[in-house]
PDB file of N, CA and C in Angstrom:
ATOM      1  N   UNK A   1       0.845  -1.187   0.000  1.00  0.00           N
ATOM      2  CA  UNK A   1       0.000   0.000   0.000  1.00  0.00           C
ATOM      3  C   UNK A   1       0.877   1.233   0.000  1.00  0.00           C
ATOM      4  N   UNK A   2       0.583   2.094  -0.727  1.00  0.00           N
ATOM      5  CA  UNK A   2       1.002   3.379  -0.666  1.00  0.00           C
ATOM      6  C   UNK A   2       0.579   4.189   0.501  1.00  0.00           C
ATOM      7  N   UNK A   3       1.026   4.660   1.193  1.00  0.00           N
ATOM      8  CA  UNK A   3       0.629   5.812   2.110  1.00  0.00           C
ATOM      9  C   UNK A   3       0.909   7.154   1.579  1.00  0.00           C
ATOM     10  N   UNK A   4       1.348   7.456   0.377  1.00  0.00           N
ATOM     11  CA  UNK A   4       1.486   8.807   0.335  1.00  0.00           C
ATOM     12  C   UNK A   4       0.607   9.799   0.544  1.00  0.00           C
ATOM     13  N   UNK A   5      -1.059   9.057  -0.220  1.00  0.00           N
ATOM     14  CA  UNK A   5      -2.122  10.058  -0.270  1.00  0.00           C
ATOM     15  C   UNK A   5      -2.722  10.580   1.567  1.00  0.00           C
ATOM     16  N   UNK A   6      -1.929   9.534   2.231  1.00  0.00           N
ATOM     17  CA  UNK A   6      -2.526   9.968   3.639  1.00  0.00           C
ATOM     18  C   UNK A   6      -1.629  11.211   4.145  1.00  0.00           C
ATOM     19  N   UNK A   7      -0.018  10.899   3.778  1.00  0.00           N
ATOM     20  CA  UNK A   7       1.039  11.375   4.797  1.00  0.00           C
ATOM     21  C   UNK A   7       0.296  12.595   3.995  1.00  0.00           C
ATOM     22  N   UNK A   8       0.179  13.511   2.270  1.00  0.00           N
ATOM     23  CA  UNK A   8      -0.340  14.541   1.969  1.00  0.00           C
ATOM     24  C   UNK A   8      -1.319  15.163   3.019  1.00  0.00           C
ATOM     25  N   UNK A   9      -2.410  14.227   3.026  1.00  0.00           N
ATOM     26  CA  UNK A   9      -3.422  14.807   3.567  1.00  0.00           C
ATOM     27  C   UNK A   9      -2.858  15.121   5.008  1.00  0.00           C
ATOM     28  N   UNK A  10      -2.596  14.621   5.789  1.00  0.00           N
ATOM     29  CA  UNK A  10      -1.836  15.138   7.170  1.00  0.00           C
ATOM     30  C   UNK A  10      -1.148  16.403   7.116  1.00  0.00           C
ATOM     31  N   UNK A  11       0.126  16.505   6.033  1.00  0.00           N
ATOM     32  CA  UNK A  11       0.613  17.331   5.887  1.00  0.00           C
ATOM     33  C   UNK A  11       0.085  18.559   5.262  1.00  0.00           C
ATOM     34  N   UNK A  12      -1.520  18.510   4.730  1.00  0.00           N
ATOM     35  CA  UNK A  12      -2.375  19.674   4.138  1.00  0.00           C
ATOM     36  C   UNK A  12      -2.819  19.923   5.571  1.00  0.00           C
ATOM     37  N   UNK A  13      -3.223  19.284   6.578  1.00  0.00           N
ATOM     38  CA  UNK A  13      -3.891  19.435   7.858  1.00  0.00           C
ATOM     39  C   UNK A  13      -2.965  20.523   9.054  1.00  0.00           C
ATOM     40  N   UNK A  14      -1.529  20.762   8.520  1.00  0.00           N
ATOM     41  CA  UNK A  14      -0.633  21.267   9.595  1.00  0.00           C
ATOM     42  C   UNK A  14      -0.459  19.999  10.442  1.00  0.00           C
ATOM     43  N   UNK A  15      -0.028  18.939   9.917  1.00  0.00           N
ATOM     44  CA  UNK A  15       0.625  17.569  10.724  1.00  0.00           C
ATOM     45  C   UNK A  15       1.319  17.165  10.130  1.00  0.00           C
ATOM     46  N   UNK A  16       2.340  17.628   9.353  1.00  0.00           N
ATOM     47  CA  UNK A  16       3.543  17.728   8.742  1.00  0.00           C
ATOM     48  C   UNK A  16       4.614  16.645   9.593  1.00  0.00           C
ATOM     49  N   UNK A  17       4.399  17.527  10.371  1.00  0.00           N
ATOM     50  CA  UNK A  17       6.109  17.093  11.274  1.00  0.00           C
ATOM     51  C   UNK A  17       5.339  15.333  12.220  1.00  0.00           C
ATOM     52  N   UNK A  18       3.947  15.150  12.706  1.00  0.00           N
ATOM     53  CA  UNK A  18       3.989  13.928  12.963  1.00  0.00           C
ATOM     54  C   UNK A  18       3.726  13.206  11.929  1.00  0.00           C
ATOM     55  N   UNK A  19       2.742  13.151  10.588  1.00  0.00           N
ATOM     56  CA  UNK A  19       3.019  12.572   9.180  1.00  0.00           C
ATOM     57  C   UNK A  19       4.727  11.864   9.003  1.00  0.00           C
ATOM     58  N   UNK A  20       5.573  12.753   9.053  1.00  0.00           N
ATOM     59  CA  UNK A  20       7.116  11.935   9.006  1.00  0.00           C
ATOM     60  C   UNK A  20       7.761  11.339   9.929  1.00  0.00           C
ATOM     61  N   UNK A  21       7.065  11.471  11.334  1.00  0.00           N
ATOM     62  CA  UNK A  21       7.266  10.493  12.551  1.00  0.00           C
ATOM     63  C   UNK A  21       6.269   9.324  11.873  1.00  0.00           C
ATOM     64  N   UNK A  22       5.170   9.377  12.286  1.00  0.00           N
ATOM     65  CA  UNK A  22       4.399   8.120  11.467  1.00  0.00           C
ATOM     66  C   UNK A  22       5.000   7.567  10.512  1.00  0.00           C
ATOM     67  N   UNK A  23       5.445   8.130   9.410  1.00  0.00           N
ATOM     68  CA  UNK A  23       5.970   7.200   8.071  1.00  0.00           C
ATOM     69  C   UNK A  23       7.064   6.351   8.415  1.00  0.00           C
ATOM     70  N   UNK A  24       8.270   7.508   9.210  1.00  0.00           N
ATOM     71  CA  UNK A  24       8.913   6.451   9.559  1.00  0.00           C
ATOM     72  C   UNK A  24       9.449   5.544  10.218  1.00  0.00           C
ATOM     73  N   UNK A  25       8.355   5.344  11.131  1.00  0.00           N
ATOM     74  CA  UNK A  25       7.912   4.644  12.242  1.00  0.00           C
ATOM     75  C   UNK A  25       6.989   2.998  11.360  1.00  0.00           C
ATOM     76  N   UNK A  26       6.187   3.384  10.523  1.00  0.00           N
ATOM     77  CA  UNK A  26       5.254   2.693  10.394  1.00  0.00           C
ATOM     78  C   UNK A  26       5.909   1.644   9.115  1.00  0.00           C
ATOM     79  N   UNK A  27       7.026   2.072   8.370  1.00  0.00           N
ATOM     80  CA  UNK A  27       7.584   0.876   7.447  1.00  0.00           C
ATOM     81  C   UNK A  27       7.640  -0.422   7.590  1.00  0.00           C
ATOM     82  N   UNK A  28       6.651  -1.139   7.527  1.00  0.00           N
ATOM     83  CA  UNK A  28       6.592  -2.391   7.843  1.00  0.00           C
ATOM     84  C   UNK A  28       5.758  -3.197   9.053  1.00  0.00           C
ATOM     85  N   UNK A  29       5.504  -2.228   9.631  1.00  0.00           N
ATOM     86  CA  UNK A  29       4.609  -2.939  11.466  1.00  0.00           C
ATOM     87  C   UNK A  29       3.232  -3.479  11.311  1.00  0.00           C
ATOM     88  N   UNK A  30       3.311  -2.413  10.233  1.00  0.00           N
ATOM     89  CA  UNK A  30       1.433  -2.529   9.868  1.00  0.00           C
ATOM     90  C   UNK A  30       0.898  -3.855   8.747  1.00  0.00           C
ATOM     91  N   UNK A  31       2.095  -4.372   7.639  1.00  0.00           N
ATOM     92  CA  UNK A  31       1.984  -5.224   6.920  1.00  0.00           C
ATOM     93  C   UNK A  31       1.253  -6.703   7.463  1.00  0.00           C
ATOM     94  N   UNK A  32       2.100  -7.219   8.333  1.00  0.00           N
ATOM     95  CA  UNK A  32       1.831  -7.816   9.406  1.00  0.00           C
ATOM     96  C   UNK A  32       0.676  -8.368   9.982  1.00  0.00           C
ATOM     97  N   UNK A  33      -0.554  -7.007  10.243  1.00  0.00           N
ATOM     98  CA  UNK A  33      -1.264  -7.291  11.219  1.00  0.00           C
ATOM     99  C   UNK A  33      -2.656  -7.686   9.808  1.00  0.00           C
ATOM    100  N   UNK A  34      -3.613  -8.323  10.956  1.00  0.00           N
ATOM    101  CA  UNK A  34      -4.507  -9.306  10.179  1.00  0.00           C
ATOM    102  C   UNK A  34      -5.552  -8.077   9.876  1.00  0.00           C
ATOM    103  N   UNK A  35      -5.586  -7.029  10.263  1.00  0.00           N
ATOM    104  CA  UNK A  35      -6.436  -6.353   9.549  1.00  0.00           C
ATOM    105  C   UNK A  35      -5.967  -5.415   8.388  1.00  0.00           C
ATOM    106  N   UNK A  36      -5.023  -4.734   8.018  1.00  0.00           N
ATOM    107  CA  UNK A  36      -3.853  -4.498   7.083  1.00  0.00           C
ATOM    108  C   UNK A  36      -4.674  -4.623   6.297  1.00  0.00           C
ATOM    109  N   UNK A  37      -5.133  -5.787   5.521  1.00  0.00           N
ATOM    110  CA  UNK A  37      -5.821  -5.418   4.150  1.00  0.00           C
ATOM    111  C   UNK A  37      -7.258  -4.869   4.183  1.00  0.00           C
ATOM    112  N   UNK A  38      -7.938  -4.630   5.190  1.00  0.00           N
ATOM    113  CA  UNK A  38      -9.245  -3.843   4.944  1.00  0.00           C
ATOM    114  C   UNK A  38      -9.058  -2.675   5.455  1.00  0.00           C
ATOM    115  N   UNK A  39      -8.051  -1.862   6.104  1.00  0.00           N
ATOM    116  CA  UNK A  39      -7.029  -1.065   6.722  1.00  0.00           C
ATOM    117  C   UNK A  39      -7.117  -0.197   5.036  1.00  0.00           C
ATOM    118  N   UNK A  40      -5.899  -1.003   4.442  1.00  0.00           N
ATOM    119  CA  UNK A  40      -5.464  -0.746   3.411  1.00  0.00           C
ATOM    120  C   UNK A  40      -6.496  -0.074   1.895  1.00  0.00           C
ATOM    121  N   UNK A  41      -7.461  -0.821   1.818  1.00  0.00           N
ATOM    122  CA  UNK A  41      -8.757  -0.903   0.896  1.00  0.00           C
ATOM    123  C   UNK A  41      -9.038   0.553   1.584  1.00  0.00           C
ATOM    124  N   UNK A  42      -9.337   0.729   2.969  1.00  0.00           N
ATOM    125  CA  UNK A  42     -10.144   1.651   3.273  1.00  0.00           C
ATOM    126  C   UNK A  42      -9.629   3.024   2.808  1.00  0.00           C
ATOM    127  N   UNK A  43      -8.225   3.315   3.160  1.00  0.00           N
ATOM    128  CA  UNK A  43      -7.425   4.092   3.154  1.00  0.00           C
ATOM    129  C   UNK A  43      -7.428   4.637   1.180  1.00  0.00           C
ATOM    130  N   UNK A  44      -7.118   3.840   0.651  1.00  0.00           N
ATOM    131  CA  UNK A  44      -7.243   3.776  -0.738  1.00  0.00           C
ATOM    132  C   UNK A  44      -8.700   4.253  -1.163  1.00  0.00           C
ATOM    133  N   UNK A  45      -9.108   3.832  -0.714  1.00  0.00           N
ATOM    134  CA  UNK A  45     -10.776   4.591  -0.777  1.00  0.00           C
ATOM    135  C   UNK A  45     -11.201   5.694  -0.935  1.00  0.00           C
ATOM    136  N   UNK A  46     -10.598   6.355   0.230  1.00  0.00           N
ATOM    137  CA  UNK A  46     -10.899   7.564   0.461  1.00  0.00           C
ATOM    138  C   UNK A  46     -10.583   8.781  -0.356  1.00  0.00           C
ATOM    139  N   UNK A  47     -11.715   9.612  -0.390  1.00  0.00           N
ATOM    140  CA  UNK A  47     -11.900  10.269  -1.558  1.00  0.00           C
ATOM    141  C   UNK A  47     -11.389  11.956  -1.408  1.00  0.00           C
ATOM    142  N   UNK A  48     -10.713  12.540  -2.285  1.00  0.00           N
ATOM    143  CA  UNK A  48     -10.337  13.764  -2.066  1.00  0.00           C
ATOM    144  C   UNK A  48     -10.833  14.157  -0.974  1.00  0.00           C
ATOM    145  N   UNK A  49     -10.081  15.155   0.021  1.00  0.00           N
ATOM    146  CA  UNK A  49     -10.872  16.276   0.957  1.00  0.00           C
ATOM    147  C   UNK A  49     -10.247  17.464   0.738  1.00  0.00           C
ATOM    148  N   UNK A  50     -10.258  18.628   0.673  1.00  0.00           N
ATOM    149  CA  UNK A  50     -10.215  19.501   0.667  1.00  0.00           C
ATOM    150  C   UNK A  50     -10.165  20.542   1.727  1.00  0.00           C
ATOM    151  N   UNK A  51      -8.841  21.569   1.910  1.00  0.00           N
ATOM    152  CA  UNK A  51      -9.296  22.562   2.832  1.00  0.00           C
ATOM    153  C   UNK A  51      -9.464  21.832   4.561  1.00  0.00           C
ATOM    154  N   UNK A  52      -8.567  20.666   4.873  1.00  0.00           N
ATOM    155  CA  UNK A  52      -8.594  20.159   5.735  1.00  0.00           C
ATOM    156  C   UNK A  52      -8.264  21.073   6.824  1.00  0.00           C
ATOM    157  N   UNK A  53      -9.128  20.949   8.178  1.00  0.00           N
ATOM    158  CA  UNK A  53      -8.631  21.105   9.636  1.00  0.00           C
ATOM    159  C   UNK A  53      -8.730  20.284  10.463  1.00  0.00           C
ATOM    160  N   UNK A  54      -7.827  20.263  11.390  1.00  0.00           N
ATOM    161  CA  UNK A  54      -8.022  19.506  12.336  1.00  0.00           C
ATOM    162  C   UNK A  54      -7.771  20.217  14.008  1.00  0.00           C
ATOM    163  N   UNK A  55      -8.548  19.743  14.537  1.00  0.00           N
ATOM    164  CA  UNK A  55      -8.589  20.484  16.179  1.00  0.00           C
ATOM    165  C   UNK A  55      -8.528  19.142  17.257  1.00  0.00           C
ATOM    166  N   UNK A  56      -7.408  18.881  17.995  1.00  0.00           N
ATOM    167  CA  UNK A  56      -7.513  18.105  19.035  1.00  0.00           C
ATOM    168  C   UNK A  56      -7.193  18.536  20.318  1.00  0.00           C
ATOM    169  N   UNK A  57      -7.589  19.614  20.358  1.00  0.00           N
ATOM    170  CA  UNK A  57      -8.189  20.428  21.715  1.00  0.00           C
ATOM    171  C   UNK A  57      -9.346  20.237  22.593  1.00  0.00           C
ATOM    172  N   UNK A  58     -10.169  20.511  21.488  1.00  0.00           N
ATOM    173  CA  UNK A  58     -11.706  20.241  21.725  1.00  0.00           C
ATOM    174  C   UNK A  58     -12.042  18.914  22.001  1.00  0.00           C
ATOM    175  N   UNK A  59     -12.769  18.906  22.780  1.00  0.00           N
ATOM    176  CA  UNK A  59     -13.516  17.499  23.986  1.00  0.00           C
ATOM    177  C   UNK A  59     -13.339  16.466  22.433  1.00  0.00           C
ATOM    178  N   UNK A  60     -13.691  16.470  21.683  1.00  0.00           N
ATOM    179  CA  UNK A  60     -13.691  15.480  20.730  1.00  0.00           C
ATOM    180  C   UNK A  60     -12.557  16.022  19.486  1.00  0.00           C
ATOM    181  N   UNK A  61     -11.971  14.614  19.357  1.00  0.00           N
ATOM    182  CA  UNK A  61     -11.163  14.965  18.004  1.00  0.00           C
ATOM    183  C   UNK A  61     -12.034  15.503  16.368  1.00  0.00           C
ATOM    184  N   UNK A  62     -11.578  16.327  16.212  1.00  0.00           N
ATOM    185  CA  UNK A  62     -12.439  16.951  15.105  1.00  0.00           C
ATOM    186  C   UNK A  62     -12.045  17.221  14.114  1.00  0.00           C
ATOM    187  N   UNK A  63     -12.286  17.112  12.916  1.00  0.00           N
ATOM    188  CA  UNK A  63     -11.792  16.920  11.780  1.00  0.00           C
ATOM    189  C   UNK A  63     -12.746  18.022  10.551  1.00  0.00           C
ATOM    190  N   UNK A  64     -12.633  18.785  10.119  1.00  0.00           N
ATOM    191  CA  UNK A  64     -13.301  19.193   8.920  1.00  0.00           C
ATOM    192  C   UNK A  64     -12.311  19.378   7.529  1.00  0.00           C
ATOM    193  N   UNK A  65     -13.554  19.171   6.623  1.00  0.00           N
ATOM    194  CA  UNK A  65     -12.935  19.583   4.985  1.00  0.00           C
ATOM    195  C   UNK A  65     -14.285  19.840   4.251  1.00  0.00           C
ATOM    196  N   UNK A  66     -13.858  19.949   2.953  1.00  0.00           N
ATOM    197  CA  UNK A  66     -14.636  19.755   1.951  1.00  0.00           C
ATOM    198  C   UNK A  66     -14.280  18.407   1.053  1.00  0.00           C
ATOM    199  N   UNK A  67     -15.223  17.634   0.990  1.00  0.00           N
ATOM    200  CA  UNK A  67     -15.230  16.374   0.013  1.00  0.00           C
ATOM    201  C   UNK A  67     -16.642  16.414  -0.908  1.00  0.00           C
ATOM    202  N   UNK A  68     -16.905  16.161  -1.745  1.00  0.00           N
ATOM    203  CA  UNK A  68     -18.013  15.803  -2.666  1.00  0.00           C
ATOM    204  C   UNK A  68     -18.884  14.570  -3.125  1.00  0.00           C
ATOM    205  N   UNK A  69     -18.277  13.933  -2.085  1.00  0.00           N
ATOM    206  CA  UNK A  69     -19.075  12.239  -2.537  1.00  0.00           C
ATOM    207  C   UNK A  69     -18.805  12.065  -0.273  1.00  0.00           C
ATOM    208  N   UNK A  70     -19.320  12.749   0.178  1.00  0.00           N
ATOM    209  CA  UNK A  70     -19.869  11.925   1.497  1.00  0.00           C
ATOM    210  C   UNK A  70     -19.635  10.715   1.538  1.00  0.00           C
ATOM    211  N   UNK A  71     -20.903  10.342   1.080  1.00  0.00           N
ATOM    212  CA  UNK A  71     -21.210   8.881   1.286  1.00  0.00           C
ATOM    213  C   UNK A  71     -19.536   7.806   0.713  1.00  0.00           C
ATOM    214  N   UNK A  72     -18.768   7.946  -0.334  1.00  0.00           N
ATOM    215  CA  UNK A  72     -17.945   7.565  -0.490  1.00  0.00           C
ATOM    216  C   UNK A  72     -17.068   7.657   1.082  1.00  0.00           C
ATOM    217  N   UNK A  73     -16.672   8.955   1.681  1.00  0.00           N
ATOM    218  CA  UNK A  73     -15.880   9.139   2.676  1.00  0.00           C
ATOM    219  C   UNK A  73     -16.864   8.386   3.907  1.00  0.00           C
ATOM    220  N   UNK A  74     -17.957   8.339   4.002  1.00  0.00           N
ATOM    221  CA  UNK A  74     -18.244   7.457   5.257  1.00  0.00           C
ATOM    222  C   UNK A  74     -17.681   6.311   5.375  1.00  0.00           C
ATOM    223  N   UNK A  75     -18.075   5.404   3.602  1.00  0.00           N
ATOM    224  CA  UNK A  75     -18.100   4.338   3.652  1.00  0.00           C
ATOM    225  C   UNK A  75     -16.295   4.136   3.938  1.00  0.00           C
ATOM    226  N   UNK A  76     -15.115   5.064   3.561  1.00  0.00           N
ATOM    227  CA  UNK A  76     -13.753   4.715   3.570  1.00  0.00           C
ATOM    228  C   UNK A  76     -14.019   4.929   5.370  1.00  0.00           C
ATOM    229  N   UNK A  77     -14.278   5.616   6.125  1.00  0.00           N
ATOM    230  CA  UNK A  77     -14.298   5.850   7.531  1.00  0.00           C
ATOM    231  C   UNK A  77     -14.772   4.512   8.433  1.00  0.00           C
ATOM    232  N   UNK A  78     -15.603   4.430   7.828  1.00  0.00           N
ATOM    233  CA  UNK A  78     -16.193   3.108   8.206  1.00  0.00           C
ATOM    234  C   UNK A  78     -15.524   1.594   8.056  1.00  0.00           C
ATOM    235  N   UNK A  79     -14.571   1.733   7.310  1.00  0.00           N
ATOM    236  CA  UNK A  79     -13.537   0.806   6.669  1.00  0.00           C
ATOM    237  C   UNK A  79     -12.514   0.804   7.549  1.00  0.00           C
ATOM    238  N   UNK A  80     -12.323   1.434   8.575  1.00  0.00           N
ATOM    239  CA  UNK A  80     -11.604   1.714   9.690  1.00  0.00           C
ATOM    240  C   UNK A  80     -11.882   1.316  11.433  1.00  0.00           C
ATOM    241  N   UNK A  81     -12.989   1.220  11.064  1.00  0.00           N
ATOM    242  CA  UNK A  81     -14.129   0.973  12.514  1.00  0.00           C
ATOM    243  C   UNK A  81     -13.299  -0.464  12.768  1.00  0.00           C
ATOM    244  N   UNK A  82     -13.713  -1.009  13.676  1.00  0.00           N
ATOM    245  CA  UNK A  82     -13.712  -0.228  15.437  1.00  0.00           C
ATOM    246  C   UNK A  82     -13.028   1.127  15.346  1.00  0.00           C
ATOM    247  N   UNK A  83     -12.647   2.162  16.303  1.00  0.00           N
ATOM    248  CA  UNK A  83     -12.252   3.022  16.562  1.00  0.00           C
ATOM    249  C   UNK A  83     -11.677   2.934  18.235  1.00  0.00           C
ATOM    250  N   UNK A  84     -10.416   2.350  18.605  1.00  0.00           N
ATOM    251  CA  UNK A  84     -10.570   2.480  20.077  1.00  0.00           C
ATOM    252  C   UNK A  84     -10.387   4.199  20.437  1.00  0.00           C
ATOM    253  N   UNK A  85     -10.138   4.414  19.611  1.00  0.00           N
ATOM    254  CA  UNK A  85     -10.310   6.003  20.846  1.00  0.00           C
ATOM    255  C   UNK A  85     -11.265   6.933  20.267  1.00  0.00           C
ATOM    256  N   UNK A  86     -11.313   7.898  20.699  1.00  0.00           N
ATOM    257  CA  UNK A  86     -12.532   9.105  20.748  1.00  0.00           C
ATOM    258  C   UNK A  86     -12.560   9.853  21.515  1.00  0.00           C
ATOM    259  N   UNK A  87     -13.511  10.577  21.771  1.00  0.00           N
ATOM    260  CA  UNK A  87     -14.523  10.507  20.338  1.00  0.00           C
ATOM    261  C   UNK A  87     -14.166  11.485  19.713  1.00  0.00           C
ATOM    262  N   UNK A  88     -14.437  11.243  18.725  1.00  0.00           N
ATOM    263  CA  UNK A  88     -14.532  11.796  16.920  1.00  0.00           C
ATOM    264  C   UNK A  88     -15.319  12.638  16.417  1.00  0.00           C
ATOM    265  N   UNK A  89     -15.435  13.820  16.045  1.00  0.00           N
ATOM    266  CA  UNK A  89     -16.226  14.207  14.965  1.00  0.00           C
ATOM    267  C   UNK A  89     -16.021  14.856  13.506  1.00  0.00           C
ATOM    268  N   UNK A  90     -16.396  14.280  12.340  1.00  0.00           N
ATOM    269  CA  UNK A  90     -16.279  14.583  11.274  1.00  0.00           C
ATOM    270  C   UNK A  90     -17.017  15.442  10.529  1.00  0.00           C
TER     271      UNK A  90
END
Protein backbone atom coordinates (compact mmCIF):
# COMPACT_ATOMS: atom_id res chain seq x y z
CA UNK A 1 0.00 0.00 0.00
CA UNK A 2 1.00 3.38 -0.67
CA UNK A 3 0.63 5.81 2.11
CA UNK A 4 1.49 8.81 0.34
CA UNK A 5 -2.12 10.06 -0.27
CA UNK A 6 -2.53 9.97 3.64
CA UNK A 7 1.04 11.38 4.80
CA UNK A 8 -0.34 14.54 1.97
CA UNK A 9 -3.42 14.81 3.57
CA UNK A 10 -1.84 15.14 7.17
CA UNK A 11 0.61 17.33 5.89
CA UNK A 12 -2.38 19.67 4.14
CA UNK A 13 -3.89 19.44 7.86
CA UNK A 14 -0.63 21.27 9.59
CA UNK A 15 0.62 17.57 10.72
CA UNK A 16 3.54 17.73 8.74
CA UNK A 17 6.11 17.09 11.27
CA UNK A 18 3.99 13.93 12.96
CA UNK A 19 3.02 12.57 9.18
CA UNK A 20 7.12 11.94 9.01
CA UNK A 21 7.27 10.49 12.55
CA UNK A 22 4.40 8.12 11.47
CA UNK A 23 5.97 7.20 8.07
CA UNK A 24 8.91 6.45 9.56
CA UNK A 25 7.91 4.64 12.24
CA UNK A 26 5.25 2.69 10.39
CA UNK A 27 7.58 0.88 7.45
CA UNK A 28 6.59 -2.39 7.84
CA UNK A 29 4.61 -2.94 11.47
CA UNK A 30 1.43 -2.53 9.87
CA UNK A 31 1.98 -5.22 6.92
CA UNK A 32 1.83 -7.82 9.41
CA UNK A 33 -1.26 -7.29 11.22
CA UNK A 34 -4.51 -9.31 10.18
CA UNK A 35 -6.44 -6.35 9.55
CA UNK A 36 -3.85 -4.50 7.08
CA UNK A 37 -5.82 -5.42 4.15
CA UNK A 38 -9.24 -3.84 4.94
CA UNK A 39 -7.03 -1.06 6.72
CA UNK A 40 -5.46 -0.75 3.41
CA UNK A 41 -8.76 -0.90 0.90
CA UNK A 42 -10.14 1.65 3.27
CA UNK A 43 -7.43 4.09 3.15
CA UNK A 44 -7.24 3.78 -0.74
CA UNK A 45 -10.78 4.59 -0.78
CA UNK A 46 -10.90 7.56 0.46
CA UNK A 47 -11.90 10.27 -1.56
CA UNK A 48 -10.34 13.76 -2.07
CA UNK A 49 -10.87 16.28 0.96
CA UNK A 50 -10.22 19.50 0.67
CA UNK A 51 -9.30 22.56 2.83
CA UNK A 52 -8.59 20.16 5.74
CA UNK A 53 -8.63 21.10 9.64
CA UNK A 54 -8.02 19.51 12.34
CA UNK A 55 -8.59 20.48 16.18
CA UNK A 56 -7.51 18.10 19.03
CA UNK A 57 -8.19 20.43 21.72
CA UNK A 58 -11.71 20.24 21.72
CA UNK A 59 -13.52 17.50 23.99
CA UNK A 60 -13.69 15.48 20.73
CA UNK A 61 -11.16 14.96 18.00
CA UNK A 62 -12.44 16.95 15.11
CA UNK A 63 -11.79 16.92 11.78
CA UNK A 64 -13.30 19.19 8.92
CA UNK A 65 -12.94 19.58 4.99
CA UNK A 66 -14.64 19.75 1.95
CA UNK A 67 -15.23 16.37 0.01
CA UNK A 68 -18.01 15.80 -2.67
CA UNK A 69 -19.08 12.24 -2.54
CA UNK A 70 -19.87 11.93 1.50
CA UNK A 71 -21.21 8.88 1.29
CA UNK A 72 -17.95 7.57 -0.49
CA UNK A 73 -15.88 9.14 2.68
CA UNK A 74 -18.24 7.46 5.26
CA UNK A 75 -18.10 4.34 3.65
CA UNK A 76 -13.75 4.72 3.57
CA UNK A 77 -14.30 5.85 7.53
CA UNK A 78 -16.19 3.11 8.21
CA UNK A 79 -13.54 0.81 6.67
CA UNK A 80 -11.60 1.71 9.69
CA UNK A 81 -14.13 0.97 12.51
CA UNK A 82 -13.71 -0.23 15.44
CA UNK A 83 -12.25 3.02 16.56
CA UNK A 84 -10.57 2.48 20.08
CA UNK A 85 -10.31 6.00 20.85
CA UNK A 86 -12.53 9.11 20.75
CA UNK A 87 -14.52 10.51 20.34
CA UNK A 88 -14.53 11.80 16.92
CA UNK A 89 -16.23 14.21 14.96
CA UNK A 90 -16.28 14.58 11.27
Amino acid sequence: MKWNHLWRQLDRAGLGRWAAQLEERSAGWLIGHGDYPRWSAALANLPEIRKISADFTAPAVTLAGQCEDNGALRAALEGLMPWRKGPYRF
